[in-house]
Protein backbone atom coordinates (compact mmCIF):
# COMPACT_ATOMS: atom_id res chain seq x y z
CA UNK A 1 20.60 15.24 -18.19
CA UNK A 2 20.85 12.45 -15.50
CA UNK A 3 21.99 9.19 -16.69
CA UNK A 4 18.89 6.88 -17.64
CA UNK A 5 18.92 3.71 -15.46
CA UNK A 6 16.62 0.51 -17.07
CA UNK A 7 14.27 -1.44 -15.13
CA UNK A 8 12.67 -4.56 -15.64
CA UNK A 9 9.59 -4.96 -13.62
CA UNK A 10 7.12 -7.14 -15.71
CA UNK A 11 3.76 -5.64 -14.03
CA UNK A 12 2.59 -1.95 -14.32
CA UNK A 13 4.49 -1.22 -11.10
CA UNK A 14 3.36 2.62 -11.23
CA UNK A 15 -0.04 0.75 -11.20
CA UNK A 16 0.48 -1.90 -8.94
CA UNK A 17 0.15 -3.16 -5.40
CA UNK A 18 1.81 -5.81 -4.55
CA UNK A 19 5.00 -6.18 -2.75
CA UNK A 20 7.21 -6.65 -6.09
CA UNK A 21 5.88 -3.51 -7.50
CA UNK A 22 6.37 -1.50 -3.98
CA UNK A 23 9.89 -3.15 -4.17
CA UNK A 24 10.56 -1.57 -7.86
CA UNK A 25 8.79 1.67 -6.97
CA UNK A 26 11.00 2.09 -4.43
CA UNK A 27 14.68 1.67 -6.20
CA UNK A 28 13.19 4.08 -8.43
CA UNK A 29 12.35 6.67 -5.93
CA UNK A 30 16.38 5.14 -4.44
CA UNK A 31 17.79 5.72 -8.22
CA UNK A 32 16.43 9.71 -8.76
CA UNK A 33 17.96 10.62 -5.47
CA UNK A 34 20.69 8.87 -6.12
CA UNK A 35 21.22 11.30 -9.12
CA UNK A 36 20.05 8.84 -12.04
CA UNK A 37 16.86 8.84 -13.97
CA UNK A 38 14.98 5.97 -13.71
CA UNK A 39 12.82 4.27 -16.74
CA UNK A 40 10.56 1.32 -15.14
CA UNK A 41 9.97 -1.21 -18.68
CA UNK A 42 6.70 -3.19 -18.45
CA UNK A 43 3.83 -5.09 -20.50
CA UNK A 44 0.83 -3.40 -20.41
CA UNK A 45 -2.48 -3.45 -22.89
CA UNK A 46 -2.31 0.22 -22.85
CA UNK A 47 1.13 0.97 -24.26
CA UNK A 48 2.41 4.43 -23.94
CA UNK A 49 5.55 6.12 -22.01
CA UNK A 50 4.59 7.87 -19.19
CA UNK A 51 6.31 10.25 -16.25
CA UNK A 52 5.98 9.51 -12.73
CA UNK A 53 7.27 10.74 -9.03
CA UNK A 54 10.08 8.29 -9.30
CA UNK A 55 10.62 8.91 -13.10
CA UNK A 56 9.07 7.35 -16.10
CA UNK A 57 7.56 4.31 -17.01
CA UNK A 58 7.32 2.60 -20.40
CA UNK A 59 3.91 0.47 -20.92
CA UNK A 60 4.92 -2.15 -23.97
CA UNK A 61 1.96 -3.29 -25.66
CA UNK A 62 1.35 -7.20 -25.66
CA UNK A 63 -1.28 -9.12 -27.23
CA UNK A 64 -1.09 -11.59 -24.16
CA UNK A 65 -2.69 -11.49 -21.01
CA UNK A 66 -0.38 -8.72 -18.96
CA UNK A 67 -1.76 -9.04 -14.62
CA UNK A 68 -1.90 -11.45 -12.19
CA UNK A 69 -0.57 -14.75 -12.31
CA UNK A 70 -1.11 -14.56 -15.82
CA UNK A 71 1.30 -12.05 -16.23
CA UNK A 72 3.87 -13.72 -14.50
CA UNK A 73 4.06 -17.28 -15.73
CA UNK A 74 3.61 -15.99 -19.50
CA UNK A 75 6.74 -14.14 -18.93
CA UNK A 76 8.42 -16.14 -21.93
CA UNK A 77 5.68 -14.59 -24.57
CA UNK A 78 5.86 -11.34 -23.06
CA UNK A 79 10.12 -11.18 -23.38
CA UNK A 80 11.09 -10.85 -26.73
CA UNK A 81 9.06 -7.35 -26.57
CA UNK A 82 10.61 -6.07 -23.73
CA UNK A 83 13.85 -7.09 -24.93
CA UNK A 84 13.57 -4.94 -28.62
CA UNK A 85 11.55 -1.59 -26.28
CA UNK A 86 14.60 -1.78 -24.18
CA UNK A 87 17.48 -2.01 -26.87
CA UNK A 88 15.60 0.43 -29.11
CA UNK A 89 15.55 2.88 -26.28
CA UNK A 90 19.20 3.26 -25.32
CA UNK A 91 20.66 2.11 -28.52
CA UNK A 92 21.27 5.91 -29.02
CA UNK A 93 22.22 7.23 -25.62
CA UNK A 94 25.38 7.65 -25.08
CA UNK A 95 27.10 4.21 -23.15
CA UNK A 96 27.38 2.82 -20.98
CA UNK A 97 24.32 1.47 -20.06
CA UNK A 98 22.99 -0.43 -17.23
CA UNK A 99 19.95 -2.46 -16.82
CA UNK A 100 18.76 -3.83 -13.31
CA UNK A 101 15.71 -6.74 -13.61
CA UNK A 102 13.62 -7.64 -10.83
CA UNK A 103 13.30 -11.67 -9.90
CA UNK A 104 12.48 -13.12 -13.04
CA UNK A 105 12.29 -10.65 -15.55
CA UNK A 106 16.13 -9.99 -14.90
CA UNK A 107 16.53 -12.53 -18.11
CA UNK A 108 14.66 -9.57 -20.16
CA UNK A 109 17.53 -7.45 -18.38
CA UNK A 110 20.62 -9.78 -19.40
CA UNK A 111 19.26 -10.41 -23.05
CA UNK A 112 18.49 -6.67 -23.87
CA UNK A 113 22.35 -6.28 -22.66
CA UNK A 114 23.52 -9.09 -24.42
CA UNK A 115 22.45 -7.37 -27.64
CA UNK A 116 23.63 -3.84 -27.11
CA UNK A 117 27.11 -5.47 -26.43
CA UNK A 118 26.96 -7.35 -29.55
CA UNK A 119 26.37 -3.49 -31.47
CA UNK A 120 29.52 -2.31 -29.06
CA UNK A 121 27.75 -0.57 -26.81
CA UNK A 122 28.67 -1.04 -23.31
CA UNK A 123 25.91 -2.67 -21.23
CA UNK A 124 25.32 -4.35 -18.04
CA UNK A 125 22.91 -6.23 -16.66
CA UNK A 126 22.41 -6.79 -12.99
CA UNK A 127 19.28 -8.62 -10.69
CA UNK A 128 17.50 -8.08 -8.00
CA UNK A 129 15.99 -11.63 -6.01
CA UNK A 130 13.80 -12.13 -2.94
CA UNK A 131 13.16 -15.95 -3.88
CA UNK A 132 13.42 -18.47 -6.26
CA UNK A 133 10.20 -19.36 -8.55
CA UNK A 134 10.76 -23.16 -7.15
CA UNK A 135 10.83 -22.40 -3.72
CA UNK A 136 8.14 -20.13 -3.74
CA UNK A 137 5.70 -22.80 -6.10
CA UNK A 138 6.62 -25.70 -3.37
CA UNK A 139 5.34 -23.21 -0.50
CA UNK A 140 2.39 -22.56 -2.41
CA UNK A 141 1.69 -25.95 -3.53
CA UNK A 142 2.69 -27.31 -0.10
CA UNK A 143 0.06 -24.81 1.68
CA UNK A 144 -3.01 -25.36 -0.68
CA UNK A 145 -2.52 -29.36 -0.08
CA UNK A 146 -2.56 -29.03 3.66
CA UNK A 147 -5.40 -26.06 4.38
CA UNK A 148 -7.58 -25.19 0.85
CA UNK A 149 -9.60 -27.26 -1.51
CA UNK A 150 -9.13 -28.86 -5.00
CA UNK A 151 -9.60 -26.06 -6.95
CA UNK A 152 -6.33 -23.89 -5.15
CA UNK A 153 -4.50 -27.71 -5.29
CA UNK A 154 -5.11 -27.74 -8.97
CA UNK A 155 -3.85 -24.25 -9.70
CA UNK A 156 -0.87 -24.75 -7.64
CA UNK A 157 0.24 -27.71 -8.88
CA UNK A 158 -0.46 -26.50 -12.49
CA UNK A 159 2.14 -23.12 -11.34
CA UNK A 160 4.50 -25.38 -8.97
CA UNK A 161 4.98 -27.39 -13.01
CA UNK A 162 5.04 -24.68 -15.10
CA UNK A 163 7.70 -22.79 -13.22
CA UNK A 164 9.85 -25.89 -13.06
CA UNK A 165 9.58 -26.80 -16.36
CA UNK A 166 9.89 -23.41 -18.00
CA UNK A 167 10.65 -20.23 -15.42
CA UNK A 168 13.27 -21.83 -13.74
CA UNK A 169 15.22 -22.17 -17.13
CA UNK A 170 14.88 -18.03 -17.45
CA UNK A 171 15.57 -17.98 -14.02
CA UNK A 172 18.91 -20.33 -14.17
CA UNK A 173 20.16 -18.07 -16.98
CA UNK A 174 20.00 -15.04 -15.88
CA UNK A 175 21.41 -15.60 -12.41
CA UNK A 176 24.51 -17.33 -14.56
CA UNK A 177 24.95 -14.11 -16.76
CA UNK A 178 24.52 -11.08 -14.74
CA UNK A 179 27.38 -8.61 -13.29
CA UNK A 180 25.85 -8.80 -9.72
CA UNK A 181 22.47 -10.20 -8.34
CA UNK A 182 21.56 -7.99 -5.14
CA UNK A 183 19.67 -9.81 -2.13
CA UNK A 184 18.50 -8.15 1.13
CA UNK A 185 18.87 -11.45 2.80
CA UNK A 186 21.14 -14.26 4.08
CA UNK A 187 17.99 -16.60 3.91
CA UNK A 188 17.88 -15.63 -0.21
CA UNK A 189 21.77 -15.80 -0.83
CA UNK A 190 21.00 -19.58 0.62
CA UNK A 191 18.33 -20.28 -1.84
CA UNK A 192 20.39 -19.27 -4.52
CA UNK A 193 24.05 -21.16 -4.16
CA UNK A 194 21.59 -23.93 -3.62
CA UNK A 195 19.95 -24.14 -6.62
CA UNK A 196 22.02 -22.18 -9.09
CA UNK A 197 25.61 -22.99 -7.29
CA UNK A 198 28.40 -21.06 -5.08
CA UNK A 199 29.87 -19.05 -8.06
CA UNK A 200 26.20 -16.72 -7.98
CA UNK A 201 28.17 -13.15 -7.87
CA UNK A 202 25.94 -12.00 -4.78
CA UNK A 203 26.03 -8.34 -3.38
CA UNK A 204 24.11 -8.04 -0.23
CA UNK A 205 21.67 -4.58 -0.60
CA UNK A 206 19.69 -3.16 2.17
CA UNK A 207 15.99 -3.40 2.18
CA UNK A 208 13.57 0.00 2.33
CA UNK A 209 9.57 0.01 1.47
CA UNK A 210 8.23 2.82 -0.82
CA UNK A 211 6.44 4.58 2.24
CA UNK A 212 10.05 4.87 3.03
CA UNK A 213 9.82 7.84 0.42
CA UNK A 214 6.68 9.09 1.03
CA UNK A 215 6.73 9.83 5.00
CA UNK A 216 5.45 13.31 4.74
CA UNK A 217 2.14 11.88 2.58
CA UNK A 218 1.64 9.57 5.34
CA UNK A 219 1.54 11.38 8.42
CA UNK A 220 -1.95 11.84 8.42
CA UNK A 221 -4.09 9.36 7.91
CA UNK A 222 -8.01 8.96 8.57
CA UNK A 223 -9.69 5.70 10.14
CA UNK A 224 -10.37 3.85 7.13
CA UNK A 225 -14.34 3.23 7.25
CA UNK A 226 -14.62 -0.78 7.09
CA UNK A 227 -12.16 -0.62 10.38
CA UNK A 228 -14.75 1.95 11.98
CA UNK A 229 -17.70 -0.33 11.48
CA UNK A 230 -16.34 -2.91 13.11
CA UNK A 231 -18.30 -4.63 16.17
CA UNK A 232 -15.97 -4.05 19.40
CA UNK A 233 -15.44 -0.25 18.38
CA UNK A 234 -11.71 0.63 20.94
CA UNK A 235 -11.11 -2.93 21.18
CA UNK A 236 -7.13 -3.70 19.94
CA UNK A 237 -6.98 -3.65 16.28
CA UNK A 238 -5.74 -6.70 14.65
CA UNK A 239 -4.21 -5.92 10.84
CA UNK A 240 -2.30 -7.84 8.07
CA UNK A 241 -1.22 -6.78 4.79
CA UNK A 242 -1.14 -9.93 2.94
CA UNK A 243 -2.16 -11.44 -0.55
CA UNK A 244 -4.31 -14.40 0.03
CA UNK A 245 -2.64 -16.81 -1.31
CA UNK A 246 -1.64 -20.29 -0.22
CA UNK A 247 1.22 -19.54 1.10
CA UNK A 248 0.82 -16.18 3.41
CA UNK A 249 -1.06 -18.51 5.80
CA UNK A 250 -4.44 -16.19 6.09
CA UNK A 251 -6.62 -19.46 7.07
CA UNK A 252 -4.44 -19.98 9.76
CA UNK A 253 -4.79 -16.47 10.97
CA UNK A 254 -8.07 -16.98 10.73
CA UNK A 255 -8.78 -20.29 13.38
CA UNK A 256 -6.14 -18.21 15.39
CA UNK A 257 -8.26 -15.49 15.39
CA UNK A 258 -11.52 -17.71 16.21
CA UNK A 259 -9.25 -18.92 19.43
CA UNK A 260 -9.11 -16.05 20.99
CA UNK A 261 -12.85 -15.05 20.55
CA UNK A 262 -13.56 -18.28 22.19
CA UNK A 263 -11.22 -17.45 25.29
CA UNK A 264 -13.42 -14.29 25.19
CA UNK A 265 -10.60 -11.22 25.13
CA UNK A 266 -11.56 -8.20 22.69
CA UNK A 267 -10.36 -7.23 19.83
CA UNK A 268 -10.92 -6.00 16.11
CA UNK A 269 -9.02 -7.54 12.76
CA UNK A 270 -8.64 -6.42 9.48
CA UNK A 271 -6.92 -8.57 6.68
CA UNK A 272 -6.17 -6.60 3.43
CA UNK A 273 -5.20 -7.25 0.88
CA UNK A 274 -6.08 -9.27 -2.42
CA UNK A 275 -5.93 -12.82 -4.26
CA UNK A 276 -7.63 -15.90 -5.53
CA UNK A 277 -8.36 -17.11 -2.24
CA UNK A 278 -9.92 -13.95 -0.96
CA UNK A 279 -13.76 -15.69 -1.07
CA UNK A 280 -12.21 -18.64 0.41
CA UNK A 281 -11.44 -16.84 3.61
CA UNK A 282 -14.48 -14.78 3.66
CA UNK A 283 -16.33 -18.15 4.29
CA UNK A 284 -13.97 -19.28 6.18
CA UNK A 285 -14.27 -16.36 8.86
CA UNK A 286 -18.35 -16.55 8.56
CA UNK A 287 -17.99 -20.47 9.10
CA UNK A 288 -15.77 -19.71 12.38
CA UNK A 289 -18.23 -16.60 13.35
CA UNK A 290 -15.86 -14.06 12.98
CA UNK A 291 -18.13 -11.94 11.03
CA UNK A 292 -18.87 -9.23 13.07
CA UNK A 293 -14.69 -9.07 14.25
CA UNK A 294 -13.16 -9.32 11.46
CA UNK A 295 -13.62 -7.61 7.83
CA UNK A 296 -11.75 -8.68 4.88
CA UNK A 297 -11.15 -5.88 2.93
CA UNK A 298 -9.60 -7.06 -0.28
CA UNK A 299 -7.67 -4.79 -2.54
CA UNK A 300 -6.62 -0.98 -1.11
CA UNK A 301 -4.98 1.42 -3.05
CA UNK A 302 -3.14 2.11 0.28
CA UNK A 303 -2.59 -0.29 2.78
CA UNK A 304 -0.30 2.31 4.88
CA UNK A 305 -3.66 4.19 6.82
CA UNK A 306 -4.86 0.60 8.21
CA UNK A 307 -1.40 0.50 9.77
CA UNK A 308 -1.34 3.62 11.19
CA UNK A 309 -4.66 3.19 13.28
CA UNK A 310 -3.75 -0.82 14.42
CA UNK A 311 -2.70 -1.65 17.69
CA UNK A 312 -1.18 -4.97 15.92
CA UNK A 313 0.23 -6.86 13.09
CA UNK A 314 0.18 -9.82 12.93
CA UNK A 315 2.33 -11.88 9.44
CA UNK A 316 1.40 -15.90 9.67
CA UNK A 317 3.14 -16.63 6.76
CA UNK A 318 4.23 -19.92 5.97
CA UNK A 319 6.62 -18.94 3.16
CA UNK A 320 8.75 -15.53 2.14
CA UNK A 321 12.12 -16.82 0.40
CA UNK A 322 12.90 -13.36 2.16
CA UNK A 323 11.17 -10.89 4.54
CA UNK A 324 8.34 -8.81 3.69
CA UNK A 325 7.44 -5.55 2.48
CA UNK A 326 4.06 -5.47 5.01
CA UNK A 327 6.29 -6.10 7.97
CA UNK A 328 8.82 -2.95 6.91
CA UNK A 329 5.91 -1.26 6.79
CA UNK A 330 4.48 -1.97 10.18
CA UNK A 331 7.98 -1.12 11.14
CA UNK A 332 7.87 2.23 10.19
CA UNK A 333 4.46 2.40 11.37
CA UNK A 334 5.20 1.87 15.26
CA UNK A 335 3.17 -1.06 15.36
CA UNK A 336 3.85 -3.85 17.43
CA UNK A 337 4.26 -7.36 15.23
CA UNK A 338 3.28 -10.98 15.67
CA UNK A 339 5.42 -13.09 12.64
CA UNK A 340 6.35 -16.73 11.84
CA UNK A 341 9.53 -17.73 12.11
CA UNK A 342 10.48 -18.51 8.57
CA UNK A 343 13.37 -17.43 5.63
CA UNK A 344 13.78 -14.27 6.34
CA UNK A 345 11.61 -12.38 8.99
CA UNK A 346 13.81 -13.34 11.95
CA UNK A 347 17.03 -11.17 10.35
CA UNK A 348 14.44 -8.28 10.22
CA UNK A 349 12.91 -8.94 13.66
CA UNK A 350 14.13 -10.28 16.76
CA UNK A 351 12.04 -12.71 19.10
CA UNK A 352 11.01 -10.57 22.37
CA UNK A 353 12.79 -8.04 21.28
CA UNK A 354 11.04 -6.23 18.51
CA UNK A 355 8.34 -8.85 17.55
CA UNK A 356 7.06 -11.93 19.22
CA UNK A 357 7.75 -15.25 16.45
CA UNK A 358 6.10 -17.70 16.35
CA UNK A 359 6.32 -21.22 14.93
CA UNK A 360 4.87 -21.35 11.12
CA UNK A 361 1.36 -22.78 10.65
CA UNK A 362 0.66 -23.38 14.27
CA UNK A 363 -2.93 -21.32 14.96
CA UNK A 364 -2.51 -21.87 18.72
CA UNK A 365 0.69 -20.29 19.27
CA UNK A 366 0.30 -17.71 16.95
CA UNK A 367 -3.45 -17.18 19.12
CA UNK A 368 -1.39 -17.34 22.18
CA UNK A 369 1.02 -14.59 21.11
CA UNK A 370 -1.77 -12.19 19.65
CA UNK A 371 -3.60 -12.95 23.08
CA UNK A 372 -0.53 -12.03 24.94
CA UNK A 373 -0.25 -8.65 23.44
CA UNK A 374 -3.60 -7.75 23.29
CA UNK A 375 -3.11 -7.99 27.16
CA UNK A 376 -0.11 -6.13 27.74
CA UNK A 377 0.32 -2.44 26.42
CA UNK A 378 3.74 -2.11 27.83
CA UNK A 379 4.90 -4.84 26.10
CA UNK A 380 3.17 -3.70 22.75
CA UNK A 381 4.58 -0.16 23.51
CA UNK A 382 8.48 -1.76 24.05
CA UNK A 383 7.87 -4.03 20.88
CA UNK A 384 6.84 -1.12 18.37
CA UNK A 385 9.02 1.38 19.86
CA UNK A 386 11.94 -1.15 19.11
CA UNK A 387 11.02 -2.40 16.17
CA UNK A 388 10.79 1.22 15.05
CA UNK A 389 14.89 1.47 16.11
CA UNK A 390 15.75 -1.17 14.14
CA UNK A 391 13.70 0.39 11.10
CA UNK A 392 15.89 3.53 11.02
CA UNK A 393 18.84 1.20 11.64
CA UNK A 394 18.49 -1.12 8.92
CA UNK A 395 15.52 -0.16 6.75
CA UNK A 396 15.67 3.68 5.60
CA UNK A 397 15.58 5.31 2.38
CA UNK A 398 18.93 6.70 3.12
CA UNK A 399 20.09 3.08 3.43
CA UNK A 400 18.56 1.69 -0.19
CA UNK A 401 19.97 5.29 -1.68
CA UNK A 402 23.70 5.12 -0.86
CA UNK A 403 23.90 1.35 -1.08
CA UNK A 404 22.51 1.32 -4.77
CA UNK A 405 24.55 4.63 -5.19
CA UNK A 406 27.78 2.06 -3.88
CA UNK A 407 27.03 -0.93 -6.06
CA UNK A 408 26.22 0.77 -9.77
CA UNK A 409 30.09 3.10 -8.93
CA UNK A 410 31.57 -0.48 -8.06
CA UNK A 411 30.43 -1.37 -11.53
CA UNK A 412 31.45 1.75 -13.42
CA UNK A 413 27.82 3.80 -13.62
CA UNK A 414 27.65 6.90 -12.03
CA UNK A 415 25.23 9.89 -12.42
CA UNK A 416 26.46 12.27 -14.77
């Protein structure tokens, strides 16, 4: 039997979409060919213990709201259950354990270790980070005060306190108490000595999306049908992959995108992707008469097909902490990229080299870089081809699976 690996995502990630459950979905697939057997611990109204490609996941039942933000800034109330599922599940498997958290939820992680040691059973407790729950709140907060309304202001302030107050405690002790906290950046490792001090044992650990793992599933790929209805049908295709949220700068894309209709050069865009501020935008891109070039397409269960058939993508984000999943994925999909230049994006993509940066929240120079490409297929042909390179370089399954292989033997777990 392979040894059981622990982790601590706190959304269904098995059902999830966003780039933190992509990100766990994808050390699991790293984990089972890595020889281990990987059990993904989450809250979940239906409970239950399920198997899955990448191994098995364990829904804990919680009377408390369990998605969304909800999910995530309740994490306190949904702990102490995760912490007993996890203890009472490799309490008797033979030790030593190992249990690897994801941002957050790594405190669930170094408490359900903390326990099992105190029964003398070998445990250890290690994190994965790709931000810190302050810096991420003041990019929100920071975004919705400058481009949205009262309403986002209010919720954003409410988060930007709440994490201070309460998440960044969790947060604090964890980072303090675990064997190793792996980052995929130098922009993250700076974060963290800043706000939890130099002594943070950091291990640097490549980066690789899911559809890193599932490259033979993807190879073909229909036009998704909102994409074919489009006005401008062969006009360049315009895509992001972003949650609409204050901070992934989608209303910027949007006036950028409302440039270049003006100037008169063709194109198509697609924005998918979900969050609060998805009817926001849709009125925002009626208000700038974008509605016959651009469809907002909200939540997909796979976001990999619109990347396949664009010509571009484009990531105006005005905060990361660290890169982004979307922009791996692009990567791997040949596409050429438009990005800010922020945390980061530029170690995954260099400027006129494999992407074209731009300054963050600035609509006309991210218009005039979109515009550029859309005018130049070379140049969109050297840029994907490139950035493609420097996905196989940097970015491949093969990379995640021997690194996370190299870390857990540095610690003393190995398959058995």
């Amino acid at each position: 039997m392979p040894r059981p690996v622990v982790l601590i995502s706190g959304n269904d990630s098995w059902g999830g979409y966003g780039g933190n459950d992509s990100w766990v979905r994808a050390h699991a697939h790293a984990l089972l060919q890595a020889g281990f057997e990987p059990h993904i611990f989450c809250v979940s109204p239906r409970p239950g213990t399920a198997a899955v490609p990448c191994g098995f996941v364990h829904r804990i039942a919680t009377p408390f709201r369990s998605h969304g933000a909800f999910r995530y800034v309740m994490m306190p109330f949904h702990a102490p259950r995760l912490i007993r599922a996890v203890e009472q599940y490799l309490a008797p498997l033979p030790p030593p354990h190992l249990i690897h958290g994801f941002q957050s939820w790594t405190y669930v992680a170094v408490a359900a270790a903390s326990r099992l040691n105190a029964r003398g059973i070998p445990t250890q407790a290690v994190g994965s980070a790709y931000d810190t729950v302050i810096h991420e709140a003041l990019g929100k907060l920071a975004s919705a005060f400058r481009y949205y309304g009262f309403s986002a202001r209010f919720v954003q302030l409410v988060e930007t306190v709440w994490n201070r107050l309460v998440i960044h405690r969790y947060e604090s002790h964890w980072h303090r108490r675990v064997r190793a906290v792996f980052v995929n950046y130098h922009s993250v490792e700076g974060l963290i000595r800043q706000r939890f001090g130099p002594d943070i044992p950091i291990c640097h650990v490549p980066y690789a999306p899911e559809t890193a793992f599932r490259i033979p599933q993807l190879s073909a790929l229909p036009v998704p049908d909102t994409i074919a209805r489009l006005r401008a049908t062969g006009a360049p295709l315009i895509v992001a992959v972003s949650r609409h949220d204050p901070r992934k700068g989608l209303a910027i894309l949007l006036r950028a995108l409302a440039l270049i209709a003006a100037e008169g050069r063709p194109f198509r865009a697609c924005l998918v992707g979900r969050g609060n501020l998805i009817e926001f935008h849709r009125s925002l891109a009626a208000q700038l008469g974008l509605q016959d070039l651009v469809t907002i397409e909200g939540f997909v269960p796979e976001a990999y097909p619109y990347l396949r058939h664009a010509d571009l993508f484009v990531l105006p984000s005005l905060e990361e902490g660290s890169g982004s999943v979307s922009l791996l994925e692009a990567m791997q999909a040949g596409v050429p990229i438009v990005a800010t230049r922020i945390d980061g994006i530029p170690e995954e993509v260099t400027d006129g080299e494999s992407a074209l940066l731009v300054p963050a929240g600035d609509a006309r120079a991210l218009a005039g870089a979109l515009s550029r490409l859309l005018g130049d297929a070379p140049l969109r042909q050297r840029l994907a081809a490139r950035a493609h390179e420097v996905f196989l370089e940097r970015f491949s399954a093969a990379r995640l699976v021997d690194a996370l292989r190299h870390e857990y033997a540095r610690l003393g777990i190995v398959p058995d």
